[in-house]
Each structure stands twice: as structure tokens, then as C-alpha cells.
Protein backbone atom coordinates (compact mmCIF):
# COMPACT_ATOMS: atom_id res chain seq x y z
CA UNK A 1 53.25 76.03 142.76
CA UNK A 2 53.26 74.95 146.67
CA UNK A 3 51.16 76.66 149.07
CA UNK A 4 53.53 78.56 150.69
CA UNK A 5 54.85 80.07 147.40
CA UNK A 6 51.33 80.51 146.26
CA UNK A 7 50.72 82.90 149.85
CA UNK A 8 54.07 84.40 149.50
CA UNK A 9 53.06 85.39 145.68
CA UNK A 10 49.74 87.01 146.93
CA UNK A 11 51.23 88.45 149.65
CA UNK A 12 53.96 90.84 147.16
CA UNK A 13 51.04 91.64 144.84
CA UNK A 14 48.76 92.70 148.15
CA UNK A 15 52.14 94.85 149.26
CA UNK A 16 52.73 95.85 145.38
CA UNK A 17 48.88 97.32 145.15
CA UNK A 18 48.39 94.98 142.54
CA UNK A 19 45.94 92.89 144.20
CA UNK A 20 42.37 92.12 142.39
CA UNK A 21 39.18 91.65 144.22
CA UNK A 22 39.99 87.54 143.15
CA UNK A 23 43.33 87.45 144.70
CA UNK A 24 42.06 88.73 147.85
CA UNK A 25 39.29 86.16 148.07
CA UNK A 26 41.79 83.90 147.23
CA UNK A 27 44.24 85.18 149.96
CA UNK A 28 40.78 85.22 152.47
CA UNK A 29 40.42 81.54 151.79
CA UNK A 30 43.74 80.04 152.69
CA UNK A 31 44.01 82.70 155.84
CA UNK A 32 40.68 81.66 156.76
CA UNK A 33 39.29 78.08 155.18
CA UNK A 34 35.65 77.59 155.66
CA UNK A 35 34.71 74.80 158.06
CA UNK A 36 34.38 71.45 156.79
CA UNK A 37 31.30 70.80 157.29
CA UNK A 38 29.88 74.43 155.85
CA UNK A 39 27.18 74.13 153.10
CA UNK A 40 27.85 74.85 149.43
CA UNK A 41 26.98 78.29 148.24
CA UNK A 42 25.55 75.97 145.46
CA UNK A 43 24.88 72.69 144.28
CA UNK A 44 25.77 70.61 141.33
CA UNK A 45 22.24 70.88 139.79
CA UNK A 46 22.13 74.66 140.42
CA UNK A 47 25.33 75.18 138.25
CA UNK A 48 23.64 72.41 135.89
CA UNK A 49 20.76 74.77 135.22
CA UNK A 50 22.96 78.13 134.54
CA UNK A 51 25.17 76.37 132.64
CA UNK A 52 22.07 74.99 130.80
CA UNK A 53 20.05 78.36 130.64
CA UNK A 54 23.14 80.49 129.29
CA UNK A 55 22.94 77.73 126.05
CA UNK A 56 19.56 78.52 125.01
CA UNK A 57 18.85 81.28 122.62
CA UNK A 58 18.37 84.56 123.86
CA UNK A 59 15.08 86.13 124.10
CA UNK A 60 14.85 89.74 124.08
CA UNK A 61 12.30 91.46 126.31
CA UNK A 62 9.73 94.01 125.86
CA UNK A 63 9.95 96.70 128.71
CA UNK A 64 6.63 97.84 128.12
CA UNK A 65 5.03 94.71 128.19
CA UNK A 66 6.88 93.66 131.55
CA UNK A 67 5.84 96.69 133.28
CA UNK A 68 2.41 96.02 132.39
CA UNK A 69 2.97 92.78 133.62
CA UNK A 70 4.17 93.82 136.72
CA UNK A 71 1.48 96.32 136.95
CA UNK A 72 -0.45 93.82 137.12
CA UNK A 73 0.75 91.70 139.96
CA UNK A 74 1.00 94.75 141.95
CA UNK A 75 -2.70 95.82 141.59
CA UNK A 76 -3.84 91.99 141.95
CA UNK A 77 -1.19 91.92 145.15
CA UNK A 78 -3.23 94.68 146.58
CA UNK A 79 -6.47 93.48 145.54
CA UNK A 80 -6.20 90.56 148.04
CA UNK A 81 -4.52 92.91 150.99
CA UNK A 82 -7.23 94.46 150.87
């Protein structure tokens, strides 16, 4: 699909009220394309890691051990504040 067609086709869904949250960031993006020289919003070894991390098994978490755990941090956080 050309560009044109591809703007046209986004375009009748945005007049149709069809239009999904991607479409319009789509649609933002070729109205406005981000500068060449703008940084990432990630890098290669960030996507590396998630990909990575969403591999490994899954660890379920204890609530009542993490909010004694955070407990924690909080009192020692105040500790030195004070």
C-alpha cells in the first residue's frame, strides 16, 4: 500500500469513527514525523532485556511480604532524614 493510500485509508476510518488509539498514532506520525535527529524512546538493549525478562518463569509475589518490605525502606528512609 503507498503512502498516500495508506493516509487516505486512515483518514475514512478517522471520518467513519472507526479509528483506534493505534491508527491515530499512526495518522500523528506521518502528519507530524519526529525530527531526525530525535532520540529513541528506547534502545536495542532495553527491548533485549524485556524481551529477555518476559521468557523467564514467572514468580509469584507475596503482598504481605512486599509491604513489609517496603515498610521497611520507608522507616529506614526516615531514619536517615532525620
Amino acid at each position: 500500500m503507498s503512502l498516500l493510500k495508506f493516509k487516505m485509508f486512515l483518514i475514512g476510518k478517522a471520518l467513519e469513527g472507526s479509528m483506534t488509539m493505534s491508527d491515530i498514532k499512526r495518522l500523528q506520525t506521518l502528519i507530524f514525523p519526529p525530527p531526525e535527529d530525535s532520540p529513541l524512546e528506547y534502545s536495542a538493549e532495553f527491548a533485549e532485556k524485556i524481551i529477555a525478562a518476559s521468557r523467564e518463569e514467572f514468580h509469584e509475589i507475596d503482598v504481605d511480604e512486599l509491604i513489609s518490605q517496603l515498610d521497611a525502606m520507608i522507616a529506614k528512609a526516615r531514619a536517615r532524614n532525620e
